[in-house]
C-alpha atoms as a PDB file:
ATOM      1  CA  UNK A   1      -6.742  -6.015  13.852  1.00  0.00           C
ATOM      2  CA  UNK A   2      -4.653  -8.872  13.151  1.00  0.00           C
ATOM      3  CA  UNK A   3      -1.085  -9.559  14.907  1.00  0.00           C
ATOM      4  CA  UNK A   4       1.287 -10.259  12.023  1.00  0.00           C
ATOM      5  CA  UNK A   5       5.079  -9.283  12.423  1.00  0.00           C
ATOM      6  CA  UNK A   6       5.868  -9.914   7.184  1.00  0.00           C
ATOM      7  CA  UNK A   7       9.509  -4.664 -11.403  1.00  0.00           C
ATOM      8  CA  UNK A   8       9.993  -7.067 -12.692  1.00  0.00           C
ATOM      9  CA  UNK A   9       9.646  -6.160 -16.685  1.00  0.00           C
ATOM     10  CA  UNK A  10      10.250  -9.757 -16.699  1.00  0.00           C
ATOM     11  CA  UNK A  11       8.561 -12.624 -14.510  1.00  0.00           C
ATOM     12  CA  UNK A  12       9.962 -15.871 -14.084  1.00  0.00           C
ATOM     13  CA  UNK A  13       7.248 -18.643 -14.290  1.00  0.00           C
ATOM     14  CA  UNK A  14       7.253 -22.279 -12.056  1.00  0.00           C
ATOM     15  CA  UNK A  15       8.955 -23.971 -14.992  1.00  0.00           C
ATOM     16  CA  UNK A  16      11.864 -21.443 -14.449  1.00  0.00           C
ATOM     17  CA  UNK A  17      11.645 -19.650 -17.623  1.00  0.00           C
ATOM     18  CA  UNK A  18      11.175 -16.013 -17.667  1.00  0.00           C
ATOM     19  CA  UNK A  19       7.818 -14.494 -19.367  1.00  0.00           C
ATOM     20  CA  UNK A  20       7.148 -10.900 -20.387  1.00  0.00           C
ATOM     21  CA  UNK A  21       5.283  -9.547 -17.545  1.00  0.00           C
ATOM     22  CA  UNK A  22       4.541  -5.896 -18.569  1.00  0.00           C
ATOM     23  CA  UNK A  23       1.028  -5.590 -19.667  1.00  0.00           C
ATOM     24  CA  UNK A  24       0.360  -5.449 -23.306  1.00  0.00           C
ATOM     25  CA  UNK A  25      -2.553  -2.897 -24.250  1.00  0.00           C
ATOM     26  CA  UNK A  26      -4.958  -5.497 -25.650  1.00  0.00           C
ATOM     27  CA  UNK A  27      -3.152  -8.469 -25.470  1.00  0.00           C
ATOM     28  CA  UNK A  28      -6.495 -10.577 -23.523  1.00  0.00           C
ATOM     29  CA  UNK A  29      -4.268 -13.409 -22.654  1.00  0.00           C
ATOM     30  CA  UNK A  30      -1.356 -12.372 -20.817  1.00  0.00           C
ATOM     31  CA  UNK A  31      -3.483 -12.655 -17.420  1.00  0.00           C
ATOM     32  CA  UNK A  32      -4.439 -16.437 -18.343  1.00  0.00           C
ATOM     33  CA  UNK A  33      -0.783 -17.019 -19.325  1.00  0.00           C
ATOM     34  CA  UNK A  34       0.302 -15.685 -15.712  1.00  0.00           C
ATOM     35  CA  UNK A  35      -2.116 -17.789 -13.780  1.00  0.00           C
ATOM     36  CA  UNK A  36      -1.187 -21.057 -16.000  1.00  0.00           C
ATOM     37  CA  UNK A  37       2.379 -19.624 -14.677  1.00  0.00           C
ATOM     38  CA  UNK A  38       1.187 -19.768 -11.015  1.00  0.00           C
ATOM     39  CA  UNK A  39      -0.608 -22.987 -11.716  1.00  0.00           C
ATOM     40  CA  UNK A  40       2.570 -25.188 -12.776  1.00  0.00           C
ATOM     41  CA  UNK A  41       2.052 -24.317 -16.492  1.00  0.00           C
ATOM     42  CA  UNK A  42      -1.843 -26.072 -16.736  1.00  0.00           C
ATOM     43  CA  UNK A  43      -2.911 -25.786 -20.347  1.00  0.00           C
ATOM     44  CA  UNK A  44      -6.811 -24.230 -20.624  1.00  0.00           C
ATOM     45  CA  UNK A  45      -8.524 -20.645 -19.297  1.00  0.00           C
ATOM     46  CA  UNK A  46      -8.511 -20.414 -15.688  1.00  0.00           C
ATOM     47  CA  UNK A  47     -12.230 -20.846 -14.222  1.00  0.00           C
ATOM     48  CA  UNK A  48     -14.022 -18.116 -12.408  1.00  0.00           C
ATOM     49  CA  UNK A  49     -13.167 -20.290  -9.084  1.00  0.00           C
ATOM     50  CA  UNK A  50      -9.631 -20.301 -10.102  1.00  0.00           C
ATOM     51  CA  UNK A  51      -8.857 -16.781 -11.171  1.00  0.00           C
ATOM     52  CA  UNK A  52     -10.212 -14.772  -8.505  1.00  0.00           C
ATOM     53  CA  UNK A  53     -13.183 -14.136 -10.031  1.00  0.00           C
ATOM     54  CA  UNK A  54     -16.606 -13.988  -7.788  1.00  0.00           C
ATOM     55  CA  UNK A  55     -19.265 -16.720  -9.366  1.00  0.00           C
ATOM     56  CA  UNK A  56     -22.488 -14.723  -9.304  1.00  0.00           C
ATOM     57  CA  UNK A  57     -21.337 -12.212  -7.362  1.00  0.00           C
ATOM     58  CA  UNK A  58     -20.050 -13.957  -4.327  1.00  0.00           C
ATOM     59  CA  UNK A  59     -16.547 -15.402  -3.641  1.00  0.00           C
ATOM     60  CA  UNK A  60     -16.144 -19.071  -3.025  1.00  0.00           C
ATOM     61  CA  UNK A  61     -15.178 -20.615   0.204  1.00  0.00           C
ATOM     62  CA  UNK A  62     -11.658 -21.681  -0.165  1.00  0.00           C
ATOM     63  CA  UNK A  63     -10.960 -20.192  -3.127  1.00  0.00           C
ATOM     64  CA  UNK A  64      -7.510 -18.748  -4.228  1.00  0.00           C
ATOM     65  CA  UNK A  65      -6.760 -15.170  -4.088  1.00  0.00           C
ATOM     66  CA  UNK A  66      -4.779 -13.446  -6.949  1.00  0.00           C
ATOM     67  CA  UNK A  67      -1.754 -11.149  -5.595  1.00  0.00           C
ATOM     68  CA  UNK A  68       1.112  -9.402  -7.390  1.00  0.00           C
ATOM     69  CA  UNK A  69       3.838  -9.443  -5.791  1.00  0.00           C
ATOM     70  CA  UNK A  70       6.118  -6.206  -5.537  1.00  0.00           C
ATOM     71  CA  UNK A  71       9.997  -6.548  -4.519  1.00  0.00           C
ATOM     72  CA  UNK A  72      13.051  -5.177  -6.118  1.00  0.00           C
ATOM     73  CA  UNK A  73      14.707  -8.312  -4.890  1.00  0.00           C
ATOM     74  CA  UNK A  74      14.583 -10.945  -7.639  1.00  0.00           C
ATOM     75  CA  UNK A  75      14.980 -13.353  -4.764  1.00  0.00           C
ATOM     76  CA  UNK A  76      12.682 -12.553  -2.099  1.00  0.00           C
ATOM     77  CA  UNK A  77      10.066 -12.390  -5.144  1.00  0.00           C
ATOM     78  CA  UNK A  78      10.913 -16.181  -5.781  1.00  0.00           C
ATOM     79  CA  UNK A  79      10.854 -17.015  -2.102  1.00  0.00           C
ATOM     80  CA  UNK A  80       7.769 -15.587  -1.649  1.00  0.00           C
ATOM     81  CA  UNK A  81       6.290 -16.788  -4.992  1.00  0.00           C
ATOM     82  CA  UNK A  82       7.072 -20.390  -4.319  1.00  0.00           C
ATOM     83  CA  UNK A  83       5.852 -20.047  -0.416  1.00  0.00           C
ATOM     84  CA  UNK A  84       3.013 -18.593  -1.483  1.00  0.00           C
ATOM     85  CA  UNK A  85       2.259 -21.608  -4.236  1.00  0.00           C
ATOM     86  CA  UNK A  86       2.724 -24.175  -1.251  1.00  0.00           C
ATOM     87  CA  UNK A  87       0.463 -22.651   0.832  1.00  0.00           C
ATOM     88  CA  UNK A  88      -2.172 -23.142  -2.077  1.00  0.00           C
ATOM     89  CA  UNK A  89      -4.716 -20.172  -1.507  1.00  0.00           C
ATOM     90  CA  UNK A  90      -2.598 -18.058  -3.425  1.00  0.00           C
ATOM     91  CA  UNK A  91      -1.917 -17.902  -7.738  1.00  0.00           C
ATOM     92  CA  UNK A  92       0.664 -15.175  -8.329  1.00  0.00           C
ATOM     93  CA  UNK A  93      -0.761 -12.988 -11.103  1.00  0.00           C
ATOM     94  CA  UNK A  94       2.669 -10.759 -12.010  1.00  0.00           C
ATOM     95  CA  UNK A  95       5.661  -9.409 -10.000  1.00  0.00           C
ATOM     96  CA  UNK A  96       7.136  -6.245 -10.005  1.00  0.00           C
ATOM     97  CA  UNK A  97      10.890  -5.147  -9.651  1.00  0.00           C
ATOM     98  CA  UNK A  98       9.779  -1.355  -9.127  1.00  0.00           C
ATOM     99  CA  UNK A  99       7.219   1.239  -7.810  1.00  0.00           C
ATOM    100  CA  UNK A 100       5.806   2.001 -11.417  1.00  0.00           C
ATOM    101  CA  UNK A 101       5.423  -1.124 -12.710  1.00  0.00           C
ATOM    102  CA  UNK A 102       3.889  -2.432  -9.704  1.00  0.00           C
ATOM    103  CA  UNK A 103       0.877   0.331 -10.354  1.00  0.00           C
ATOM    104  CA  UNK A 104       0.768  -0.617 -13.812  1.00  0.00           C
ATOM    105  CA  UNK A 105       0.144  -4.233 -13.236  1.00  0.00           C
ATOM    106  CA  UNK A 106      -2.142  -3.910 -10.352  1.00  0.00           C
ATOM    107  CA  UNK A 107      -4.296  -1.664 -12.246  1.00  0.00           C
ATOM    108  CA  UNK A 108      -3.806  -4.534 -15.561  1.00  0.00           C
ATOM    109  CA  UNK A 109      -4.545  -6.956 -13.303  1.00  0.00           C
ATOM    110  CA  UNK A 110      -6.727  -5.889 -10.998  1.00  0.00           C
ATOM    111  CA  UNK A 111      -5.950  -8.543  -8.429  1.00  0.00           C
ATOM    112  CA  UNK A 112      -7.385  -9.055  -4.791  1.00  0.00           C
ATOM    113  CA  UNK A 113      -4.072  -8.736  -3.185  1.00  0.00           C
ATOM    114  CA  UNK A 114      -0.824  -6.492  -3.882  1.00  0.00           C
ATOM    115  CA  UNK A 115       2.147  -7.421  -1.162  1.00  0.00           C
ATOM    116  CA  UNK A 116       4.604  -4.804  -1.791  1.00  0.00           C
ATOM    117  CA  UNK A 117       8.249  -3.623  -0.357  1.00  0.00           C
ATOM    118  CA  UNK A 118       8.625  -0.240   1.256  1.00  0.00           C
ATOM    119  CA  UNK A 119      11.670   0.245  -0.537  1.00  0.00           C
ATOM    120  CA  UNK A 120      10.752   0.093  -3.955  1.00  0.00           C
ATOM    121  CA  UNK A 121      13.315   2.123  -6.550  1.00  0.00           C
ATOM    122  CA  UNK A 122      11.310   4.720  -8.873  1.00  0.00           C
ATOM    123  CA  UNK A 123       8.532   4.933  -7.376  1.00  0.00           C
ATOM    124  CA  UNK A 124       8.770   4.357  -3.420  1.00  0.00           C
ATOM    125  CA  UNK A 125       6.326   1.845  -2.195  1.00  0.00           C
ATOM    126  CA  UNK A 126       4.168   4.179  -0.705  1.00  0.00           C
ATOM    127  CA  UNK A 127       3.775   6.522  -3.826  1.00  0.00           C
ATOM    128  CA  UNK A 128       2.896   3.468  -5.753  1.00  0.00           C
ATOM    129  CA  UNK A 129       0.340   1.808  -2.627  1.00  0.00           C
ATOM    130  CA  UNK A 130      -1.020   5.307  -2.651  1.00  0.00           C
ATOM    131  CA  UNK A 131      -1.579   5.760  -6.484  1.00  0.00           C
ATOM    132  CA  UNK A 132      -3.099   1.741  -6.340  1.00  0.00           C
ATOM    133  CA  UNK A 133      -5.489   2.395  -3.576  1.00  0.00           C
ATOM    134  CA  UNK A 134      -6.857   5.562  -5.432  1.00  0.00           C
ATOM    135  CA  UNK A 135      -7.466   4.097  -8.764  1.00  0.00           C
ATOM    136  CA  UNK A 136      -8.227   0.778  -8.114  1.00  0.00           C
ATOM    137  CA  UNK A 137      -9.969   0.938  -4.978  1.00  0.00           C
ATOM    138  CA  UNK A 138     -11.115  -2.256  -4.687  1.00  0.00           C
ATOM    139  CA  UNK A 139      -7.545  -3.517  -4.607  1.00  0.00           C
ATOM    140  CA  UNK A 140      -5.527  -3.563  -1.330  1.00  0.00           C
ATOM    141  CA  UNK A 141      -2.046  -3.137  -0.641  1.00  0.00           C
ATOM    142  CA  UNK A 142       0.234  -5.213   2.350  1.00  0.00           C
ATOM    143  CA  UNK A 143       2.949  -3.181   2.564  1.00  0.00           C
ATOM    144  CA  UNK A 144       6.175  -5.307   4.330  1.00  0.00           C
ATOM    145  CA  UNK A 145       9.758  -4.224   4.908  1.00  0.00           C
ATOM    146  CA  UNK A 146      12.536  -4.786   7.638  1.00  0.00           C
ATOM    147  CA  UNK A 147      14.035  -3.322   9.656  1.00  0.00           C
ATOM    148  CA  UNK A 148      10.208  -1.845  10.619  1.00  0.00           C
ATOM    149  CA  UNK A 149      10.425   1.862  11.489  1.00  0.00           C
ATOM    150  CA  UNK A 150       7.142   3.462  13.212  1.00  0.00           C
ATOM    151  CA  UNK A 151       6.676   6.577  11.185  1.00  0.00           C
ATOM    152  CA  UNK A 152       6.958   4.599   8.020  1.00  0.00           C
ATOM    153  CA  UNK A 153       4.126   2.519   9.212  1.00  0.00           C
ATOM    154  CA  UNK A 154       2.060   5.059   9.450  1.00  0.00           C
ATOM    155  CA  UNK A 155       2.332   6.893   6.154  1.00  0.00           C
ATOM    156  CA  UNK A 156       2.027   3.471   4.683  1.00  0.00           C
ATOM    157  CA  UNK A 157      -1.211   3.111   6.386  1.00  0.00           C
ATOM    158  CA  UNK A 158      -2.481   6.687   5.689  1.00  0.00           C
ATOM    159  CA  UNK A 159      -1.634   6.243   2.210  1.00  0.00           C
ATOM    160  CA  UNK A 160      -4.658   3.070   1.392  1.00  0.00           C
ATOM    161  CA  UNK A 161      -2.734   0.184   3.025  1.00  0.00           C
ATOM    162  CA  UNK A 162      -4.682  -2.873   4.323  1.00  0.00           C
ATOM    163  CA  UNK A 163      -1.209  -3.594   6.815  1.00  0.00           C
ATOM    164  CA  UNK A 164       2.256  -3.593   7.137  1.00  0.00           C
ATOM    165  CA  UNK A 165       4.249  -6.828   7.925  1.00  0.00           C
ATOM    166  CA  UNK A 166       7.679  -7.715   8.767  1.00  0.00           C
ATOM    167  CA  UNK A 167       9.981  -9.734   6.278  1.00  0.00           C
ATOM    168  CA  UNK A 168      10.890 -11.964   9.551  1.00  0.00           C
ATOM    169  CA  UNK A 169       7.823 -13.319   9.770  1.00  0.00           C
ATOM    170  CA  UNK A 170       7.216 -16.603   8.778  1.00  0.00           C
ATOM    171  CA  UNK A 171       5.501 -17.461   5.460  1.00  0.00           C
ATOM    172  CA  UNK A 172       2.377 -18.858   7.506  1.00  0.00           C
ATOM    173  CA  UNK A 173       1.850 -15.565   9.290  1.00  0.00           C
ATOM    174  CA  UNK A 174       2.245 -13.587   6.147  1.00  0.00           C
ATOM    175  CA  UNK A 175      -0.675 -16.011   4.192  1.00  0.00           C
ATOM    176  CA  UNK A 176      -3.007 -15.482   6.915  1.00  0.00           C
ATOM    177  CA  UNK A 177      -2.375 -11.673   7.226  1.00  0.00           C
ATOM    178  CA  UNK A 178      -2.869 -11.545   3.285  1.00  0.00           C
ATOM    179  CA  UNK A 179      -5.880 -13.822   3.649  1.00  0.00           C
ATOM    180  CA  UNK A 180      -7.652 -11.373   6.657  1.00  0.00           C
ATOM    181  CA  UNK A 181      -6.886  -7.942   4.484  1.00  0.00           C
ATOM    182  CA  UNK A 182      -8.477  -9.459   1.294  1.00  0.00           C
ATOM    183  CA  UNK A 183     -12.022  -9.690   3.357  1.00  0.00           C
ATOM    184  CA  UNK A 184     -11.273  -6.404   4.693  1.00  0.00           C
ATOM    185  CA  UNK A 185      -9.661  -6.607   8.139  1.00  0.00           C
ATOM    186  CA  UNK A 186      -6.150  -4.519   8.437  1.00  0.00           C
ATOM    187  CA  UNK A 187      -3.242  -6.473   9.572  1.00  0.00           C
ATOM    188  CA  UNK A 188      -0.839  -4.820  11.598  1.00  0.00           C
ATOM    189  CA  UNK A 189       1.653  -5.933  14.552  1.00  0.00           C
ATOM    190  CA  UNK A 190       0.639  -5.680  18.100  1.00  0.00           C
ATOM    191  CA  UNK A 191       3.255  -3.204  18.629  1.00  0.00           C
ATOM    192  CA  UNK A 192       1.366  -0.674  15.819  1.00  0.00           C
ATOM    193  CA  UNK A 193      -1.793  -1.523  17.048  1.00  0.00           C
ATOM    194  CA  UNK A 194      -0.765  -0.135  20.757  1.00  0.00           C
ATOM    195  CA  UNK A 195       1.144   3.053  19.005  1.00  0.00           C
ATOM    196  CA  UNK A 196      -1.830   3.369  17.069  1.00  0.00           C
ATOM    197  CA  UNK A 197      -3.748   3.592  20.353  1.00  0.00           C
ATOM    198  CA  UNK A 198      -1.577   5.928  22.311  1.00  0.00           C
ATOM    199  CA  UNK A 199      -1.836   8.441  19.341  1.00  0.00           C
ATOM    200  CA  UNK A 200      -5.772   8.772  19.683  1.00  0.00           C
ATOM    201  CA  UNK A 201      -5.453   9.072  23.578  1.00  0.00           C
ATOM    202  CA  UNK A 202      -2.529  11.889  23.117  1.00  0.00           C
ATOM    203  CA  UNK A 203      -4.347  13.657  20.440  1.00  0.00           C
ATOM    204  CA  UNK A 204      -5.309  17.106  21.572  1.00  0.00           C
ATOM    205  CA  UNK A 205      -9.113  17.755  22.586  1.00  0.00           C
ATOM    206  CA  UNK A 206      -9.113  20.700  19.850  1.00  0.00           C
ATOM    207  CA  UNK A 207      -8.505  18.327  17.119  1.00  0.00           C
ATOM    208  CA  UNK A 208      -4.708  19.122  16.624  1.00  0.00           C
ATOM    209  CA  UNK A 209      -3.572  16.417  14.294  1.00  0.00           C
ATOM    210  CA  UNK A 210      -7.283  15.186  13.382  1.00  0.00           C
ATOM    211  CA  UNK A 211      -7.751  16.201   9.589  1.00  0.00           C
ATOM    212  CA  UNK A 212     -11.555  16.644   7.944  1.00  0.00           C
ATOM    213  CA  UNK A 213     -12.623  14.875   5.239  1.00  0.00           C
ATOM    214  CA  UNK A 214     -13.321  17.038   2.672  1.00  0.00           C
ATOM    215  CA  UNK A 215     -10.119  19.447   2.486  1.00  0.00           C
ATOM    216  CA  UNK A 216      -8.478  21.749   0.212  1.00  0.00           C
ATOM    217  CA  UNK A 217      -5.081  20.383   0.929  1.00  0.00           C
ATOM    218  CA  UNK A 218      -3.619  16.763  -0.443  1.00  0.00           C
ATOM    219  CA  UNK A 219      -2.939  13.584   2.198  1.00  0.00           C
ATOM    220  CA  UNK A 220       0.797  14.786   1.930  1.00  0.00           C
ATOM    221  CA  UNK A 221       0.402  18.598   2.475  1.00  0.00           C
ATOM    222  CA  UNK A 222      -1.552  17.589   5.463  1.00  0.00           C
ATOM    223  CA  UNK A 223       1.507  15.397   7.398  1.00  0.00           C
ATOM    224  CA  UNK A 224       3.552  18.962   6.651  1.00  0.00           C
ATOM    225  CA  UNK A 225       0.532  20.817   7.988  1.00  0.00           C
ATOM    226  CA  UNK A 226       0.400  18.947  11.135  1.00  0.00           C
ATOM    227  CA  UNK A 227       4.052  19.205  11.994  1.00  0.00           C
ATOM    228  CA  UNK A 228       4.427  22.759  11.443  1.00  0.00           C
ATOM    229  CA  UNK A 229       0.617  22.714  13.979  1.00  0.00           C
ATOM    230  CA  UNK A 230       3.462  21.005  16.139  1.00  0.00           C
ATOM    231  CA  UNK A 231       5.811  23.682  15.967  1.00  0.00           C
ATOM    232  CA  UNK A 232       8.255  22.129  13.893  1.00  0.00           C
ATOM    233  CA  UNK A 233      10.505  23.751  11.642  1.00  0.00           C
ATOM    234  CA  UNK A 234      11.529  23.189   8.063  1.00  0.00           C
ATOM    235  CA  UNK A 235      14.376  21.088   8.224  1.00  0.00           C
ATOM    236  CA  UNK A 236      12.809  18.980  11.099  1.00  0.00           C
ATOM    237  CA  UNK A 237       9.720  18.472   8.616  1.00  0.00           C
ATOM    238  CA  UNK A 238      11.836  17.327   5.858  1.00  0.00           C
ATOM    239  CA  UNK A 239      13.456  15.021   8.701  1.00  0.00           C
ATOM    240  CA  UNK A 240      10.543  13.314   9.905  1.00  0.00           C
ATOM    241  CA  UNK A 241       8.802  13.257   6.568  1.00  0.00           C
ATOM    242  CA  UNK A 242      12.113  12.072   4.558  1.00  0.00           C
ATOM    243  CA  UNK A 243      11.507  14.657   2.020  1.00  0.00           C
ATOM    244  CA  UNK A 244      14.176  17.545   0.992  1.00  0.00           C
ATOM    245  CA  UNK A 245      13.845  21.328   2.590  1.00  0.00           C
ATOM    246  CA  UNK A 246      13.097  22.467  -0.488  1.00  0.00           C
ATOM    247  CA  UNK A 247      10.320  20.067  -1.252  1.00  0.00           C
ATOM    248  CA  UNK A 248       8.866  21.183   2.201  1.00  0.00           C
ATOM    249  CA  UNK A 249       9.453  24.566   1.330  1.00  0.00           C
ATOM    250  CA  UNK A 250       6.914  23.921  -1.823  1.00  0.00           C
ATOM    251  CA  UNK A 251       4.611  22.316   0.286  1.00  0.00           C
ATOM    252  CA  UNK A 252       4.061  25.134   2.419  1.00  0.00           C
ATOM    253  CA  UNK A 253       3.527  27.865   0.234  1.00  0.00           C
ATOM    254  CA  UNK A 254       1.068  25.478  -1.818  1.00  0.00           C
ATOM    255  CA  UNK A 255      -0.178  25.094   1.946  1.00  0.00           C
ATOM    256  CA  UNK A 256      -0.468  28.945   2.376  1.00  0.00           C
ATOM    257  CA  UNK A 257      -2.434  29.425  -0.919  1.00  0.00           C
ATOM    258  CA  UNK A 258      -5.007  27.463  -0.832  1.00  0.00           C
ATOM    259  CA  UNK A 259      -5.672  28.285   2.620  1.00  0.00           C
ATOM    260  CA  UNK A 260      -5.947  32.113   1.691  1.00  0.00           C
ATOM    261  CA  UNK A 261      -3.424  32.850   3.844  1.00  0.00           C
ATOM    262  CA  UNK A 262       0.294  34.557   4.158  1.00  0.00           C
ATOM    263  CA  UNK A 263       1.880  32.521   7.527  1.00  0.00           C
ATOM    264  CA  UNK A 264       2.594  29.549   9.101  1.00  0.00           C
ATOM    265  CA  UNK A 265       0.803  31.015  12.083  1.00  0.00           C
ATOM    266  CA  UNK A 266      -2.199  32.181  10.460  1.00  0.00           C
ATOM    267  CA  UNK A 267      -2.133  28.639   8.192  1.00  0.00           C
ATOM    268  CA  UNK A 268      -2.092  26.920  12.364  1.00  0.00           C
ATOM    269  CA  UNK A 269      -5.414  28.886  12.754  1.00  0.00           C
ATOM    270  CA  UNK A 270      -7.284  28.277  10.257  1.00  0.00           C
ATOM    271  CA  UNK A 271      -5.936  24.540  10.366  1.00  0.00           C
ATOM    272  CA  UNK A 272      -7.622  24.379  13.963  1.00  0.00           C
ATOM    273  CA  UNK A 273     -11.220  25.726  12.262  1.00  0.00           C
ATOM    274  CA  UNK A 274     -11.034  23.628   9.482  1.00  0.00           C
ATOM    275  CA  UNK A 275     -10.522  20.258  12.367  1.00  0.00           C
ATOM    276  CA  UNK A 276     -13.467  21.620  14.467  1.00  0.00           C
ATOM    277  CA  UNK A 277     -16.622  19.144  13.936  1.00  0.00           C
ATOM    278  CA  UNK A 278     -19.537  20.393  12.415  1.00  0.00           C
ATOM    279  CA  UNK A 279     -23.198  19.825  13.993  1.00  0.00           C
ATOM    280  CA  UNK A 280     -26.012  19.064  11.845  1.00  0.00           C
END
């Protein structure tokens, strides 16, 4: 793992002028008119070594990755934009001022890279990371935010992210984060990477907390799962999870169904089968 600490309907392009950046069903052009953006406004298609695209199936040496960049800041987008331009591995394909739209362009776009903020209105940042990673696979998400809380880490991670960096990082750190996570290392700070650690040597020999892969229950009914394996109650599930008490109510009884059972405590039992490895 690598140490590294870091909607808009409407994008602004290098010559300052703003350009429609909400994909058009159809409209073939609007991704060469946002990489002529990123490239200072050249005239002429972007090549296949320009635009991201792999030239017979492998990706050049040096060649620029394609990111979106997600931010309901119009000024940390433009920060970021024009770092990211300096640096020179980098053409900006869209930006994003929201959750939603940042799923709709990343799945328009289909770029290597999507560095989204936590905090995204709509849609939260996770929610969109998580519907990104699922439909476009081949896509990954940085996730970045400050002040960096722990738990929020996590879920980003469990929910498809390639890493989670700090805004107070400098712009170097950030391009070579972004630059490991597009050939498929996770970048995460030291300080994760030791939590990270400390979970797997606390986790329980039974498999308390350890989920299987092929489950009956979503990603999200599992985090309420686990807690209420860990005795917690209702309101100190929707708490940790940042949810409402009735939205963990819901989970629980959706929980309790599809597990074919009528309590937490039977729902804790057959949780602990469900964990235990199967041989052969």
């Amino acid at each position: 793992m690598n140490d590294a600490g870091e909607g808009m309907s409407k994008r602004e392009g290098s010559n300052g002028k703003s350009a429609e950046s909400r994909p058009v069903p159809g409209d073939g052009g609007r991704a060469d008119r946002a990489e002529r953006d990123a490239n200072g406004g050249a005239p002429g298609r972007a090549s296949a070594h320009e635009s991201g695209s792999p030239v017979n199936g492998k990706r050049p040496s040096g060649e620029r990755l394609r990111i979106i960049i997600a931010d309901p800041d119009p000024l940390a987008r433009r920060v970021i934009r024009d770092s990211l331009h300096l640096d020179g591995g980098f053409i900006v394909a869209a930006e994003a001022k929201d959750g939603v739209e940042a799923v709709e362009l990343a799945l328009h776009y289909r770029p290597e890279l999507v560095l989204m903020e936590v905090g995204m209105p709509g849609l939260d940042g996770i929610g969109a990371c998580r519907e990104i990673t699922s439909k476009a696979p081949q896509v990954r998400v940085v996730m970045f935010s400050v002040p960096q809380d722990r738990d929020v880490e996590i879920r980003a991670l469990r929910a498809g992210a390639g890493g989670f960096l700090s805004k107070n990082a400098d712009i170097e750190a950030v391009a070579r984060a972004l630059r490991s996570v597009a050939t498929g290392e996770a970048a995460v700070s030291r300080a994760l990477t030791n939590h990270l650690v400390e979970l797997l040597r606390t986790t329980a020999e039974n498999g308390s907390g350890m989920r299987p892969v092929k489950s009956p229950l979503t990603t999200r009914e599992w985090e309420v799962l686990d807690l209420i394996c860990a005795g917690n109650s209702t309101r100190e599930i929707s708490g940790k999870l940042f949810l409402s008490e009735d939205t963990v109510y819901s989970h629980t009884k959706s929980i309790l169904r599809k597990l074919g059972v009528h309590s937490r405590v039977e729902a804790v039992a057959v949780a602990g089968l469900l964990r235990q490895p199967k041989l052969g």
